[in-house]
Protein backbone atom coordinates (compact mmCIF):
# COMPACT_ATOMS: atom_id res chain seq x y z
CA UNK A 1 0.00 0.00 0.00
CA UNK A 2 2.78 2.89 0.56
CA UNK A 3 4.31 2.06 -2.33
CA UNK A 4 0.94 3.17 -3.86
CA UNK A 5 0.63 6.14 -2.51
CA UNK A 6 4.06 7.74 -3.26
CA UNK A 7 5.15 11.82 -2.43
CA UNK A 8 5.57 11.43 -5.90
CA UNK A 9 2.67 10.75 -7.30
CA UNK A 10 1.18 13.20 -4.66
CA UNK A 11 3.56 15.49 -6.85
CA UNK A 12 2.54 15.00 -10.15
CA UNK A 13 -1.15 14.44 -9.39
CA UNK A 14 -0.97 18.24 -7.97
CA UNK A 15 0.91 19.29 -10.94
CA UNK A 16 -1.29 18.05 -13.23
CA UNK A 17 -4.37 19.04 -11.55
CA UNK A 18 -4.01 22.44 -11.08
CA UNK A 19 -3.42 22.12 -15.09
CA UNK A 20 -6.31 20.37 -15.62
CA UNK A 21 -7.91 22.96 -13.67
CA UNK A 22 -7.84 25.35 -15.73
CA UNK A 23 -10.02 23.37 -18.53
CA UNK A 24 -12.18 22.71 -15.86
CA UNK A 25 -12.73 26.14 -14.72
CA UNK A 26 -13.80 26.70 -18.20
CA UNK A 27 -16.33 23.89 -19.10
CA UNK A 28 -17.96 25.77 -15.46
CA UNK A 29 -18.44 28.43 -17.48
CA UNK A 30 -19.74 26.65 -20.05
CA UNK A 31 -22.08 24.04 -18.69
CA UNK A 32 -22.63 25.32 -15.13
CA UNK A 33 -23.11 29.07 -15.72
CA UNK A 34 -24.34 29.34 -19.35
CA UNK A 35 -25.67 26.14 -19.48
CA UNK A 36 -24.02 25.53 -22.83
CA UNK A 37 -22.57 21.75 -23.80
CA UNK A 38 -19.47 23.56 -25.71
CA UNK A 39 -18.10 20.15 -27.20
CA UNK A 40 -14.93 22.60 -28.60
CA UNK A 41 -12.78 21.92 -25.78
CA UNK A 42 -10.74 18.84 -27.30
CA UNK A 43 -9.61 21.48 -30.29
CA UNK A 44 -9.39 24.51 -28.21
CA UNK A 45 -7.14 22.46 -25.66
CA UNK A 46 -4.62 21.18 -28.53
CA UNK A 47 -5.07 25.23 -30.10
CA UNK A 48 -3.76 26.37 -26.89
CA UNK A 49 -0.50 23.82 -26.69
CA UNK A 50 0.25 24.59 -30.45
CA UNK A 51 0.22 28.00 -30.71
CA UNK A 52 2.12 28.04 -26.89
CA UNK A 53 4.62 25.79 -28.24
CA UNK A 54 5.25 27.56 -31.23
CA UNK A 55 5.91 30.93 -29.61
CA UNK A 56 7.63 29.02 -26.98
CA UNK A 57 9.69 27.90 -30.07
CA UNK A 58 10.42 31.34 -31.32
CA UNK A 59 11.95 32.38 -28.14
CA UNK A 60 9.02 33.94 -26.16
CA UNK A 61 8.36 31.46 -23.37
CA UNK A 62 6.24 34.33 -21.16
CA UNK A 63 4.72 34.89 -24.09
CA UNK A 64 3.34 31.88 -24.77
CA UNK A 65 0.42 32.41 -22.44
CA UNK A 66 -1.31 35.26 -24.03
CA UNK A 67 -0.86 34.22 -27.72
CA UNK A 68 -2.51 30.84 -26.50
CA UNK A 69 -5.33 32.84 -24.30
CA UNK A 70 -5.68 34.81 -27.54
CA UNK A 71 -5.84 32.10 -29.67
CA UNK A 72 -8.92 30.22 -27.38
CA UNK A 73 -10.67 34.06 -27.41
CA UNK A 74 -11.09 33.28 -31.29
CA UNK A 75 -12.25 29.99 -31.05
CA UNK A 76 -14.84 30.88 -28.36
CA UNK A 77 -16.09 33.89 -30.50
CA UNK A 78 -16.32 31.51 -33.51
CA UNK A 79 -18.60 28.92 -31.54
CA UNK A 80 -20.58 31.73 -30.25
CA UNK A 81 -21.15 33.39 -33.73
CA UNK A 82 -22.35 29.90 -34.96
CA UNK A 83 -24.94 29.69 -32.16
CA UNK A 84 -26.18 33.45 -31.77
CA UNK A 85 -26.39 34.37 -35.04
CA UNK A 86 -26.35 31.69 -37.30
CA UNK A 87 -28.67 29.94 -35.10
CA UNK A 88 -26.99 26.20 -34.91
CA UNK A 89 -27.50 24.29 -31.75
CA UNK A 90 -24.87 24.68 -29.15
CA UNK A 91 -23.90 20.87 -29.41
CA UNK A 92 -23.99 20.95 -33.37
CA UNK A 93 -21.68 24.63 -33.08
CA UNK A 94 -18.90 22.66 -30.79
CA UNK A 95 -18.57 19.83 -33.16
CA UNK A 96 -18.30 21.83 -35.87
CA UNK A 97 -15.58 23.97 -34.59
CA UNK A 98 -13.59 21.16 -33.32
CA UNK A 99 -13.55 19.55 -36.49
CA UNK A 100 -12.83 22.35 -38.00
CA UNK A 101 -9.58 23.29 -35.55
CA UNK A 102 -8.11 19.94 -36.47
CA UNK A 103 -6.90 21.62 -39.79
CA UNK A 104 -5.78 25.25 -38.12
CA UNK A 105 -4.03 23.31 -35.64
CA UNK A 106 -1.86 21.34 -37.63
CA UNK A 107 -1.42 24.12 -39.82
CA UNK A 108 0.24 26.09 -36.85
CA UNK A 109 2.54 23.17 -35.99
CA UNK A 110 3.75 23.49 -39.55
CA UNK A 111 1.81 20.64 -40.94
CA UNK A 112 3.54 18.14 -37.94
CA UNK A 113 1.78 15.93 -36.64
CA UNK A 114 3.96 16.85 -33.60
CA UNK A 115 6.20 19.82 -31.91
CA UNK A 116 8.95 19.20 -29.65
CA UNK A 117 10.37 21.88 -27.15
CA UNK A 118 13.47 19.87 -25.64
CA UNK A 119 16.31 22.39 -26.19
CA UNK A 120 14.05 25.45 -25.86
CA UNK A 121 13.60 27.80 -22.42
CA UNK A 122 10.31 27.24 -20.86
CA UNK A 123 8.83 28.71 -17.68
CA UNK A 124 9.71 25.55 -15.43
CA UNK A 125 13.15 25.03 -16.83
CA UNK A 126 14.06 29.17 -16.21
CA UNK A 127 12.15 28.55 -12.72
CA UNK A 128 14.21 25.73 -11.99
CA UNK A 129 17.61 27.94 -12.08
CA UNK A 130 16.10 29.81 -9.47
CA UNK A 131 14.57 26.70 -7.53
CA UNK A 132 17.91 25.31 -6.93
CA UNK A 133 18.57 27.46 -4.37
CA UNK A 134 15.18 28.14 -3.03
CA UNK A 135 13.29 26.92 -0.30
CA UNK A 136 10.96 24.99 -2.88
CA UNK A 137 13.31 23.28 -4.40
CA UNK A 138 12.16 20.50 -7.24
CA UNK A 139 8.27 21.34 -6.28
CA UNK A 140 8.92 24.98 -8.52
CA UNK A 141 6.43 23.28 -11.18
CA UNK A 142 3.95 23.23 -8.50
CA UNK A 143 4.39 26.29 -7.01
CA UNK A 144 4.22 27.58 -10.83
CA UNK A 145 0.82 26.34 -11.47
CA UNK A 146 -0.47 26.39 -8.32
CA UNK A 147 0.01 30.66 -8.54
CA UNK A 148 -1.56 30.39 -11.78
CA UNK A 149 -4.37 28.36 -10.71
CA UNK A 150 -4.90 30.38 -7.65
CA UNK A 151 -4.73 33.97 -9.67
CA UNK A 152 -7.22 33.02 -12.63
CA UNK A 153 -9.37 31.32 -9.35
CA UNK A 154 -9.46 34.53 -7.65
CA UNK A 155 -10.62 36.61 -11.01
CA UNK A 156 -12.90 34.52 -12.37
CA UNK A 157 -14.84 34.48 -8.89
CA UNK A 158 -14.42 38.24 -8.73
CA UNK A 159 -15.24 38.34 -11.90
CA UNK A 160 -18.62 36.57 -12.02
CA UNK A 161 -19.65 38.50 -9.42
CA UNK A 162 -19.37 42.02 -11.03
CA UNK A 163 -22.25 43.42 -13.18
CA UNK A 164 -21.40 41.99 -16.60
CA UNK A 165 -20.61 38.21 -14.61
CA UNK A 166 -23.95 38.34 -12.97
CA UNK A 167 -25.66 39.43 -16.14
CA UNK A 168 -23.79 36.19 -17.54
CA UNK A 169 -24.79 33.70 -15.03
CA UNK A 170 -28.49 35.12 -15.10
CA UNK A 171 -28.29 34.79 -19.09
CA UNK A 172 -27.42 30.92 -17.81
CA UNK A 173 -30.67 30.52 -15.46
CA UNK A 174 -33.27 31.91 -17.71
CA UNK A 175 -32.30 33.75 -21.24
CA UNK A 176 -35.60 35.17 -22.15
CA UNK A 177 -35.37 36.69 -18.46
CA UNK A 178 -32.57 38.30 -19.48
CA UNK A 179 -33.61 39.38 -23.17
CA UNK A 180 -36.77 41.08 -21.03
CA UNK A 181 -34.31 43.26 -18.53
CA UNK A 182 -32.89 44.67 -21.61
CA UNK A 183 -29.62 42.76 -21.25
CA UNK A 184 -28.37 41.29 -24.33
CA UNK A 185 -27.73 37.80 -24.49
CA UNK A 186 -25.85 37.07 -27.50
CA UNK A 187 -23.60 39.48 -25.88
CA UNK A 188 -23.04 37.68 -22.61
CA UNK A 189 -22.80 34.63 -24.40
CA UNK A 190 -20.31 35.72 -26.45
CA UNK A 191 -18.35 37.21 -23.61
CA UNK A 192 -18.43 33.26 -21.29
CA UNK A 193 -17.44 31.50 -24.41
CA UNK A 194 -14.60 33.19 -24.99
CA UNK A 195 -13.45 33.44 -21.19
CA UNK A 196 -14.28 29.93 -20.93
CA UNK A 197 -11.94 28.89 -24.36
CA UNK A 198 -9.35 31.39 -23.02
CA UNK A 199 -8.55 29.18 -20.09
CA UNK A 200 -8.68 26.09 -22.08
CA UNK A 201 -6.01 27.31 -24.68
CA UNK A 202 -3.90 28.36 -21.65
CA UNK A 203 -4.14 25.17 -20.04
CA UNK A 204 -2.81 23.51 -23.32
CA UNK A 205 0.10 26.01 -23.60
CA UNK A 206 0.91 25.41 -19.96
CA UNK A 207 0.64 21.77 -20.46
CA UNK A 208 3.24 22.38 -23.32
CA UNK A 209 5.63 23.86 -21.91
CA UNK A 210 5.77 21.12 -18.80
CA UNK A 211 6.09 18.13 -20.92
CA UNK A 212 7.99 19.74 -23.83
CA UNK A 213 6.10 18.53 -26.64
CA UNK A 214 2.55 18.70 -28.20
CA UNK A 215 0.42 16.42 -30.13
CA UNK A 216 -2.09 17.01 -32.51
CA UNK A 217 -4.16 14.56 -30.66
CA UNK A 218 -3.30 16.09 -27.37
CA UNK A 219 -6.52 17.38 -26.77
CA UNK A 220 -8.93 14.22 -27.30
CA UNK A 221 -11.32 13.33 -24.41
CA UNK A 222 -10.78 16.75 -22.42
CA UNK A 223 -14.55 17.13 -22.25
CA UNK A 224 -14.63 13.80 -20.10
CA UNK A 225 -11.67 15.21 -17.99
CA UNK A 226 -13.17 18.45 -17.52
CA UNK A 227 -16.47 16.89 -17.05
CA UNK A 228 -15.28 14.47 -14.40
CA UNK A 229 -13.19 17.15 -12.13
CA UNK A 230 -16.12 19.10 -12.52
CA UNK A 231 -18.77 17.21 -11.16
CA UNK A 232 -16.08 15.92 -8.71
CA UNK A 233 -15.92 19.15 -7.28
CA UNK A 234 -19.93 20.04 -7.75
CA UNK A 235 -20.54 16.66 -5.47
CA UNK A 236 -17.65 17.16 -2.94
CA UNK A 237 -18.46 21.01 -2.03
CA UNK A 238 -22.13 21.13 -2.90
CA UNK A 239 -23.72 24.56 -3.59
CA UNK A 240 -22.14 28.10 -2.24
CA UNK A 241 -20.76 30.85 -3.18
CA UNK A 242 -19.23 31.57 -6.20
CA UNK A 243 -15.59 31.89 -4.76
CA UNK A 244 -16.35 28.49 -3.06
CA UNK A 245 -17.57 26.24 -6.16
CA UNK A 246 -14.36 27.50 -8.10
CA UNK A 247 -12.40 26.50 -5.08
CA UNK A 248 -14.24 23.02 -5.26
CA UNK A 249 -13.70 22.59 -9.32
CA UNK A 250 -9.94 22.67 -8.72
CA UNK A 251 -10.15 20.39 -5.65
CA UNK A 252 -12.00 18.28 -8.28
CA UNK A 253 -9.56 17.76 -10.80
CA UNK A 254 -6.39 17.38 -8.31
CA UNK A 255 -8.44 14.39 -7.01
CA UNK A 256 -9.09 13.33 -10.28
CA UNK A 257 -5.64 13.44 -11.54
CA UNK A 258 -4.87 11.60 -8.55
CA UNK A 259 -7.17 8.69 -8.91
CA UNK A 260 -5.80 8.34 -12.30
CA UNK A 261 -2.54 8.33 -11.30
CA UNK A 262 -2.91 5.58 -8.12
CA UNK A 263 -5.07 3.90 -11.04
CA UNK A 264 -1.95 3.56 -13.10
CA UNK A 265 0.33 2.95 -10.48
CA UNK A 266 -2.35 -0.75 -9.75
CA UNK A 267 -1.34 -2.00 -13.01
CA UNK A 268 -3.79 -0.72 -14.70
CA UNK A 269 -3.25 -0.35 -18.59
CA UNK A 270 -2.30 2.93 -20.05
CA UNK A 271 -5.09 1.53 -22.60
CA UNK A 272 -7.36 1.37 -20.51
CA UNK A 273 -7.36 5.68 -19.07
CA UNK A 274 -10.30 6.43 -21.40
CA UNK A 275 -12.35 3.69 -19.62
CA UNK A 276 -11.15 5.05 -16.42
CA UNK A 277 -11.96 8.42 -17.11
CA UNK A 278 -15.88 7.47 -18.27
CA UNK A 279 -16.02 5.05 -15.23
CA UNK A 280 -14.85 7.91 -12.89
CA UNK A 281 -17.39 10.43 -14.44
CA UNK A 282 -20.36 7.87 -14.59
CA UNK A 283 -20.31 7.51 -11.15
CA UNK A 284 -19.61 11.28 -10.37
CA UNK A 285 -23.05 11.83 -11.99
CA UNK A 286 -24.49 9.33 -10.86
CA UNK A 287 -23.31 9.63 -6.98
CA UNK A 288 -25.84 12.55 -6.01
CA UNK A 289 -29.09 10.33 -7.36
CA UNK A 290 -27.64 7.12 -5.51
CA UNK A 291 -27.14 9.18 -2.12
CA UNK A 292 -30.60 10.96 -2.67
CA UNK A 293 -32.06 7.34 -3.36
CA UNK A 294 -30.37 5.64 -0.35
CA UNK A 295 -31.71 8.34 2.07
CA UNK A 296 -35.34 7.32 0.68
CA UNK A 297 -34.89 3.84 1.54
CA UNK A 298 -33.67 4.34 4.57
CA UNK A 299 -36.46 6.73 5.51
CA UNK A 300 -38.57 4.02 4.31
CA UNK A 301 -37.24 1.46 6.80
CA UNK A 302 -37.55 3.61 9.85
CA UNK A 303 -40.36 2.94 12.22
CA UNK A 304 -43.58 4.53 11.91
CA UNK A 305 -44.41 6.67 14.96
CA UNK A 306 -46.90 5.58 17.69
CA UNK A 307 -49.59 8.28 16.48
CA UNK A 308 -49.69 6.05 12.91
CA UNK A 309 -48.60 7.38 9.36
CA UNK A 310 -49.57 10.84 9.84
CA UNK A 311 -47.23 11.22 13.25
CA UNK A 312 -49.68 12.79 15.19
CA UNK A 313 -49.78 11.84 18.98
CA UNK A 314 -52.85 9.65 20.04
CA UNK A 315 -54.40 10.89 22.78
């Protein structure tokens, strides 16, 4: 059993969580507060780690992160345009634009098939200069996306709870609400799409720079990733404030990354982390219906009181 659950695997589950974090931030934006399936993720995530890893490429490692963010604004104003104004269903708008991101993503890795950054400065290797003779030592990857994690946490919870982030979340709970309090909802829309696709590509340029290389296929199944940290975090915090159920979305994908990882570490087949990944979401869905349904049977089982069904006291 300890050799199970290793400080290093604690290490990289963290790592890789506060990553993954970021794409899960952004399908909460998506599903939770606009109520919106956006099925663009897997392209948007391999967007981000292209374009990242070919500024990274050219030199620019800081860079990196805005030309990605950038990049993941465009593709979130493109899905939006499909579904406010040329009226395709949100679903139908994702697909489209993922299929469609396959081609602009391989044509900004040069027509590769694959990018690799070994030789080039990146954030964690210039951090890791410094780490050597800091307190943090070989956790600087952590303590570098942990801070971003933490920053983009604090903003997006401030920032859905100014004006324009309320009149997004209301847009969410009931549109035509919305379209009657004058408030414009292809506008909002527009605005959490691209927020939401900002963080994705970010997480992909991030995840580009840590394991010095991206794939054109880097991006497939991030919906059930996302999806799974997600409702991970949904079921482990519950309802709250807004500052708490961001708090609880990155709790939910460190756990996740950690299941995965003490799931690997059992012998499980690399092959088999796609099946892992629906098994682990299936029953993160499916865990708030089985708890409501075992508290009805067991209300069911308890004694009736001496007054009969209704409870009442006899006299």
């Amino acid at each position: 059993m300890s050799s199970i659950f290793t400080l290093s695997i604690l290490q990289s589950a963290l790592e890789l969580g506060c990553i993954y974090a970021l794409v899960a931030l952004a399908l909460f934006i998506s599903f939770s507060i606009l109520n919106i399936a956006d099925l663009s993720t897997d392209g948007c995530f391999t967007l981000g780690c292209a374009v990242g890893a070919v500024v990274t490429i050219a030199g620019h490692p800081f860079l990196a992160f805005p030309a990605a963010m950038a990049a993941g604004v465009c593709s979130g104003f493109v899905t939006a345009f499909l579904q406010t104004r040329m009226g395709v269903p949100s679903i139908l708008a994702g697909i489209i634009v993922n299929t469609g991101l396959y081609t602009v993503n391989i044509a900004v890795m040069g027509f590769s098939s694959n990018v690799n950054l070994f030789g080039c400065d990146t954030v964690f290797s210039l951090a890791k200069e410094v780490s050597d003779a800091a307190w943090y030592g070989s956790w600087h990857k952590i303590v570098i996306v942990a801070a971003v994690v933490l920053i983009i946490g604090v903003i997006l919870s401030w920032f859905l709870n100014t004006r324009l982030g309320l009149s997004i979340r209301a847009t969410g709970d009931n549109e035509y609400m919305v379209r009657a309090s004058s408030i414009n909802p292809v506008f909002t829309i527009t605005v959490g799409l691209c927020v939401a696709n900002s963080l994705t590509a970010l997480s992909g340029a991030i995840l580009a720079q840590y394991q010095k290389s991206c794939d054109i296929n880097l991006g497939q199944g991030m919906v059930t990733i996302a999806l799974a940290s997600l409702i991970i975090g949904e079921t482990l915090i519950g309802k709250g404030g807004m500052f708490k159920r961001v708090a609880g979305v990155i709790l939910g994908s460190c756990l996740y990354r950690f299941i995965v990882a003490v799931a690997l570490r059992m012998s499980v087949p690399a092959e088999c982390l796609k099946l892992v990944s629906a098994l682990i979401v299936a029953f993160a869905i499916a865990f708030p219906y089985l708890k409501g349904k075992a508290s009805f049977y067991r209300a069911r089982r308890m004694p009736v009181g001496i007054g009969g069904e209704d409870g009442e006291d006899e006299c």
